[in-house]
N, C-alpha and C. Protein backbone atom coordinates (compact mmCIF):
# COMPACT_ATOMS: atom_id res chain seq x y z
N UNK A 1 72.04 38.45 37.87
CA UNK A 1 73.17 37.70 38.40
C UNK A 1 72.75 36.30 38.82
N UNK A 2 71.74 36.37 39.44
CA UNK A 2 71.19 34.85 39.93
C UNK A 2 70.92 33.75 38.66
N UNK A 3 70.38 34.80 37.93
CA UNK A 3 69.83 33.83 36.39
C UNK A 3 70.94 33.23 35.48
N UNK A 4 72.15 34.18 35.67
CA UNK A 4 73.79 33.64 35.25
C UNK A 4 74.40 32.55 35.50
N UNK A 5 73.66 32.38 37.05
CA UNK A 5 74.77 31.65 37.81
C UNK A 5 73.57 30.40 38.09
N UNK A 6 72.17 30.31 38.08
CA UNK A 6 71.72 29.14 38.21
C UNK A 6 71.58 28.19 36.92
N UNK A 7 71.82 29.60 35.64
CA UNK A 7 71.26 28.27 34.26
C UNK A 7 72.18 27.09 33.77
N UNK A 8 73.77 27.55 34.24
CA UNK A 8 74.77 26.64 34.29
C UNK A 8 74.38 25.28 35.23
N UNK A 9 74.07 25.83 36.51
CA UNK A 9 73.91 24.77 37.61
C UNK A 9 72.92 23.84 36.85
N UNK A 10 71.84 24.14 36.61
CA UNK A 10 71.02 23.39 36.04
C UNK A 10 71.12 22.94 34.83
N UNK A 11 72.12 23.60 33.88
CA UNK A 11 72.89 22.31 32.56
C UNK A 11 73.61 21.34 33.54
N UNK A 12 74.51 21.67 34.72
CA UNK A 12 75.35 20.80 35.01
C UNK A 12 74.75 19.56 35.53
N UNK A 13 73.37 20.17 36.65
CA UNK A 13 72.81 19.01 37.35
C UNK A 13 71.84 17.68 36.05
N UNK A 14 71.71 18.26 34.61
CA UNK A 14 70.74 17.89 33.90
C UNK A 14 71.60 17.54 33.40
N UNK A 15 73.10 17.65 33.05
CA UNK A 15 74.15 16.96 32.40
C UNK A 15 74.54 15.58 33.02
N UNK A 16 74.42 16.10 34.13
CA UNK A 16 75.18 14.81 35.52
C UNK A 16 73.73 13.76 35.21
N UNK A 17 72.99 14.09 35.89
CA UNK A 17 71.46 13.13 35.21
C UNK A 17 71.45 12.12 34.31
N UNK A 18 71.71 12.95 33.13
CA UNK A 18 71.67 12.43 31.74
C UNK A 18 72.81 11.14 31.78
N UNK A 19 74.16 11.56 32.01
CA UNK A 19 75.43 10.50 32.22
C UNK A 19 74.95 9.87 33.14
N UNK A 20 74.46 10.01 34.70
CA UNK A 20 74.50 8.73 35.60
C UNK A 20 73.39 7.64 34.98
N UNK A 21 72.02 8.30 34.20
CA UNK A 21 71.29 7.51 33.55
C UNK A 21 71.89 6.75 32.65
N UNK A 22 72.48 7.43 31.56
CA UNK A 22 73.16 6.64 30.70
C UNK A 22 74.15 5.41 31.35
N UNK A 23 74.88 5.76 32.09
CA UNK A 23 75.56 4.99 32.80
C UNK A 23 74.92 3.62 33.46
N UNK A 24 73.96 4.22 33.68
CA UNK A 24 73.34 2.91 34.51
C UNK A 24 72.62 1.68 33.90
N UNK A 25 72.20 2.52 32.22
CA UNK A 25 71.19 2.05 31.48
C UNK A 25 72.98 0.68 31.02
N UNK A 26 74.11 1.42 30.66
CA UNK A 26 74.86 0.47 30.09
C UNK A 26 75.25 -0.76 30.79
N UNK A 27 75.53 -0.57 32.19
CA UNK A 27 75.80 -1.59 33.44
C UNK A 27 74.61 -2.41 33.21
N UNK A 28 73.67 -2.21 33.46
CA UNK A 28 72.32 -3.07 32.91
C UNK A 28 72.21 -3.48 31.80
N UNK A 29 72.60 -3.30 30.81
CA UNK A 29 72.53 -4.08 29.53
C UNK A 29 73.82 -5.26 29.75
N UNK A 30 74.96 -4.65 30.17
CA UNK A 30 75.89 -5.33 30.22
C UNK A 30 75.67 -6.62 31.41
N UNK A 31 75.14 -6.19 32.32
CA UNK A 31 74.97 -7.29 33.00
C UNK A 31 73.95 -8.15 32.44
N UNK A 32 73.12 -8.30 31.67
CA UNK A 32 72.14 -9.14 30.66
C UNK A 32 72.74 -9.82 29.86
N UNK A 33 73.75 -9.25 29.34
CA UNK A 33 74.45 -9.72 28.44
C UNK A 33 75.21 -10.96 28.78
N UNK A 34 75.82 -10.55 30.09
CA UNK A 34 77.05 -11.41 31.27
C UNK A 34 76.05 -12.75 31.54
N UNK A 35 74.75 -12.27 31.89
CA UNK A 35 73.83 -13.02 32.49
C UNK A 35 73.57 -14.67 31.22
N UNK A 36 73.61 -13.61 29.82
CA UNK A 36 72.78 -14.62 28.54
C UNK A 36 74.24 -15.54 27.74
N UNK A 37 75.42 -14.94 28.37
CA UNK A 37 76.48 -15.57 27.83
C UNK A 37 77.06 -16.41 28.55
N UNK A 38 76.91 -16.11 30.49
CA UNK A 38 77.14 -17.34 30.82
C UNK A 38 75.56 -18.96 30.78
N UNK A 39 75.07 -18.23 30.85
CA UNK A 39 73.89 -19.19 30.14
C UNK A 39 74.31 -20.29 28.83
N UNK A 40 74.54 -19.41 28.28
CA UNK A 40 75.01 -20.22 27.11
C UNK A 40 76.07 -21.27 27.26
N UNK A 41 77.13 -20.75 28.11
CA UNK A 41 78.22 -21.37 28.61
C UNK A 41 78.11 -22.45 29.15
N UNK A 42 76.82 -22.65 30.29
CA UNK A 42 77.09 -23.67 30.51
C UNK A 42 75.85 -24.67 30.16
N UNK A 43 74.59 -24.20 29.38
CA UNK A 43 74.25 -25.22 27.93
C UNK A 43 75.70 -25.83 27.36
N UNK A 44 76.43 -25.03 26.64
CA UNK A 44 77.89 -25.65 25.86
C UNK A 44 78.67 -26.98 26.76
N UNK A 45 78.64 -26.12 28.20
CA UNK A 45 79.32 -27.44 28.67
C UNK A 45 78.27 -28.78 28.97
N UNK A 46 77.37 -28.59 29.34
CA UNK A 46 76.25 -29.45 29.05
C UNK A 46 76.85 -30.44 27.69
N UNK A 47 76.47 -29.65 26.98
CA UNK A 47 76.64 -30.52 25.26
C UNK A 47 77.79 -31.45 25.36
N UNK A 48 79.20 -30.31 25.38
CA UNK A 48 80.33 -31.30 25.76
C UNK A 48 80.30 -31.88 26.61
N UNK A 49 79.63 -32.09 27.84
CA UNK A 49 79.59 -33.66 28.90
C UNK A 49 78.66 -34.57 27.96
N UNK A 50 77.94 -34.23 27.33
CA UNK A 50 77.20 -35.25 26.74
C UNK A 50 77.89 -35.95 25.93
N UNK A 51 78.60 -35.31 24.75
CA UNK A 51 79.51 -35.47 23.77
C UNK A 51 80.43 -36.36 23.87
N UNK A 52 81.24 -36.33 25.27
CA UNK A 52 82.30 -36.59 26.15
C UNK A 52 81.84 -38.31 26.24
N UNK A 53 80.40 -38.15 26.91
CA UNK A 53 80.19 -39.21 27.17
C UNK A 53 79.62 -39.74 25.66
N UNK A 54 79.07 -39.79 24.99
CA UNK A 54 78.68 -40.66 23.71
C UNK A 54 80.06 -40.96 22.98
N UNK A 55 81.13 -40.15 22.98
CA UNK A 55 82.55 -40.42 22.46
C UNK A 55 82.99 -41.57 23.25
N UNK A 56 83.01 -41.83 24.38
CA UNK A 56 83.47 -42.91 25.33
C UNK A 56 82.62 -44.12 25.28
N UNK A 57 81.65 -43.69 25.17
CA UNK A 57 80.59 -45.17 24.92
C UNK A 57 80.76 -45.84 23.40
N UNK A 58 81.15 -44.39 22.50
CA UNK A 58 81.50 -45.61 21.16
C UNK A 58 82.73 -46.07 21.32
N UNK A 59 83.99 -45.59 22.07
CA UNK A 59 84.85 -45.81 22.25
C UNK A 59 84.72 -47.44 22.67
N UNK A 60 84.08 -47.46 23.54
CA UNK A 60 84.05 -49.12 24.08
C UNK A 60 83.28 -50.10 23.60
N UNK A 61 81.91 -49.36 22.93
CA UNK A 61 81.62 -50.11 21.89
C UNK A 61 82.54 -50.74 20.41
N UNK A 62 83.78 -49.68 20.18
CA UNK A 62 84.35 -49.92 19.21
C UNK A 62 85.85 -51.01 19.92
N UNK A 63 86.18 -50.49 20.94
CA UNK A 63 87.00 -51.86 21.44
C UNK A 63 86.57 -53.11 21.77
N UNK A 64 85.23 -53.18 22.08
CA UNK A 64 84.66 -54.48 22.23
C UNK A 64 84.48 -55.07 21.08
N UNK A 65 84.02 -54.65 19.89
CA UNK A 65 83.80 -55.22 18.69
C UNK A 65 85.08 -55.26 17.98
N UNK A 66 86.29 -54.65 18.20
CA UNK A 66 87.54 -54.71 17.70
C UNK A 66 87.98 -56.27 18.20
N UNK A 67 87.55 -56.26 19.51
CA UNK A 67 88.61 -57.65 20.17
C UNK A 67 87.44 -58.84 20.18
N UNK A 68 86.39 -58.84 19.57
CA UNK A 68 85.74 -59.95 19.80
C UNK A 68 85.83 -60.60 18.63
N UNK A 69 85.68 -61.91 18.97
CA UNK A 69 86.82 -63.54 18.05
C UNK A 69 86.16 -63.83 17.10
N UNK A 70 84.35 -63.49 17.38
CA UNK A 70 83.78 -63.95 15.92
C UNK A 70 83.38 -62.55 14.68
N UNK A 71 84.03 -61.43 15.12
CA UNK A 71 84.55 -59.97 14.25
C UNK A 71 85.43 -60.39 13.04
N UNK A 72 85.28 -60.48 11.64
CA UNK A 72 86.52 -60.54 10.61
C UNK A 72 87.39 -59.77 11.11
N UNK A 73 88.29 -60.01 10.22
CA UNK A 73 90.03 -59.18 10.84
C UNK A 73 89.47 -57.89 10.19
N UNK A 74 89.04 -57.72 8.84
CA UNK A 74 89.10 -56.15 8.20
C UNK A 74 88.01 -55.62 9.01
N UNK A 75 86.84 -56.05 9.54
CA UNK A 75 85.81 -55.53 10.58
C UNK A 75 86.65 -54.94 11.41
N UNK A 76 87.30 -55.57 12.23
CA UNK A 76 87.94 -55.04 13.20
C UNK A 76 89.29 -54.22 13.14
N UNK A 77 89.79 -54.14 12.10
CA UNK A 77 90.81 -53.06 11.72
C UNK A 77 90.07 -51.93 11.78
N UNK A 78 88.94 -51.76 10.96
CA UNK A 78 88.24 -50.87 10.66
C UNK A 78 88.11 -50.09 12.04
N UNK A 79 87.34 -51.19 12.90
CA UNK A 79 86.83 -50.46 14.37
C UNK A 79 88.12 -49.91 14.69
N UNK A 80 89.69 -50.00 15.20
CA UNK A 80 90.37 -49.70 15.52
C UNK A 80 90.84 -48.64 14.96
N UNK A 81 90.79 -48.36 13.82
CA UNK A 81 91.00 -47.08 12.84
C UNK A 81 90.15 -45.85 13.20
N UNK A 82 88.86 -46.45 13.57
CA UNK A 82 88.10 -45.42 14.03
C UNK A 82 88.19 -45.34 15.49
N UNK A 83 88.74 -46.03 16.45
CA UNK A 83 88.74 -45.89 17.42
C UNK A 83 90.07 -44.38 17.70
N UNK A 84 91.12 -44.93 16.70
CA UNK A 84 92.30 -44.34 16.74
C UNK A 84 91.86 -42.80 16.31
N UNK A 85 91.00 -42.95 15.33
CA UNK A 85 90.60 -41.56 14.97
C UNK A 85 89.64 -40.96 15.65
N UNK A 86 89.05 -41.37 16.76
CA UNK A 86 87.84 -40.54 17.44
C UNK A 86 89.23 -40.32 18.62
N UNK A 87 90.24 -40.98 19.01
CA UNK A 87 91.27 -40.74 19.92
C UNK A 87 91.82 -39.50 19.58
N UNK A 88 92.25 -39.30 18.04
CA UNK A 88 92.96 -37.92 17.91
C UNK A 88 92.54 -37.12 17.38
N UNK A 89 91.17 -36.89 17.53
CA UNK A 89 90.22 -35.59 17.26
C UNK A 89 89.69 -35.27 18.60
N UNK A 90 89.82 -35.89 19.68
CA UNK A 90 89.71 -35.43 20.84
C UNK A 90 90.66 -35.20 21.54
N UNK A 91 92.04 -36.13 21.26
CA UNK A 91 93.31 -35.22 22.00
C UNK A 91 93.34 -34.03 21.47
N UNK A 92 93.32 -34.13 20.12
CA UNK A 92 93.75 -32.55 19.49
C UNK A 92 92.80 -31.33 19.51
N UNK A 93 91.25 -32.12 19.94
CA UNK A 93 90.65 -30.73 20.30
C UNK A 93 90.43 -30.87 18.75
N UNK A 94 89.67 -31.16 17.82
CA UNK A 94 89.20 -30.97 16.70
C UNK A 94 88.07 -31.16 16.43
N UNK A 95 87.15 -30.87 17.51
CA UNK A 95 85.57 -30.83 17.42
C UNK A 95 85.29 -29.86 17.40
N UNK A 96 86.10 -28.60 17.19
CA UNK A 96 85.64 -27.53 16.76
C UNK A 96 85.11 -27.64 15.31
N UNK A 97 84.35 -26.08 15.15
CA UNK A 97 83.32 -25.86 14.10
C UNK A 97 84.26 -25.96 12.77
């Protein structure tokens, strides 16, 4: 009777074991994971402040050379064309991949 009633207990306690291990092993991976993706996240935003800023510096490099007097006119159309177009690939968010 004893041997009936303890070999269950001891699947159950070696069952419970097995799941809280497992369990714990996944929370731990998952938190590595949480850990290596916000990492990444904010490398990315890194990039885009950089980005942000080299877009703005040609930006003013390209209006300064647009409006300065000894620039040909088609020179400076040009700059403005590209100014206009680095304008609406960043309103629209088109620096994606």
């Amino acid at each position: 009777m004893v041997f009936r009633l303890g070999l269950p207990v001891i699947v159950l306690l070696v069952g419970t074991g097995w799941f809280a291990w497992a369990s714990y092993r996944r929370a731990a991976q998952a938190e590595q994971a949480l850990a290596e993706v916000n990492a990444e996240h904010r490398a990315l935003l890194h990039e885009v402040r950089s980005l942000e800023r080299a877009v703005a510096a040609a930006e003013q490099g390209l209006r300064t050379l647009s409006s300065h007097p000894s620039v040909p006119r088609d020179v400076a159309v040009t700059a403005d064309l590209t100014l206009a177009d680095i304008r609406r690939l960043v309103e629209r968010k088109e620096l994606d991949n």
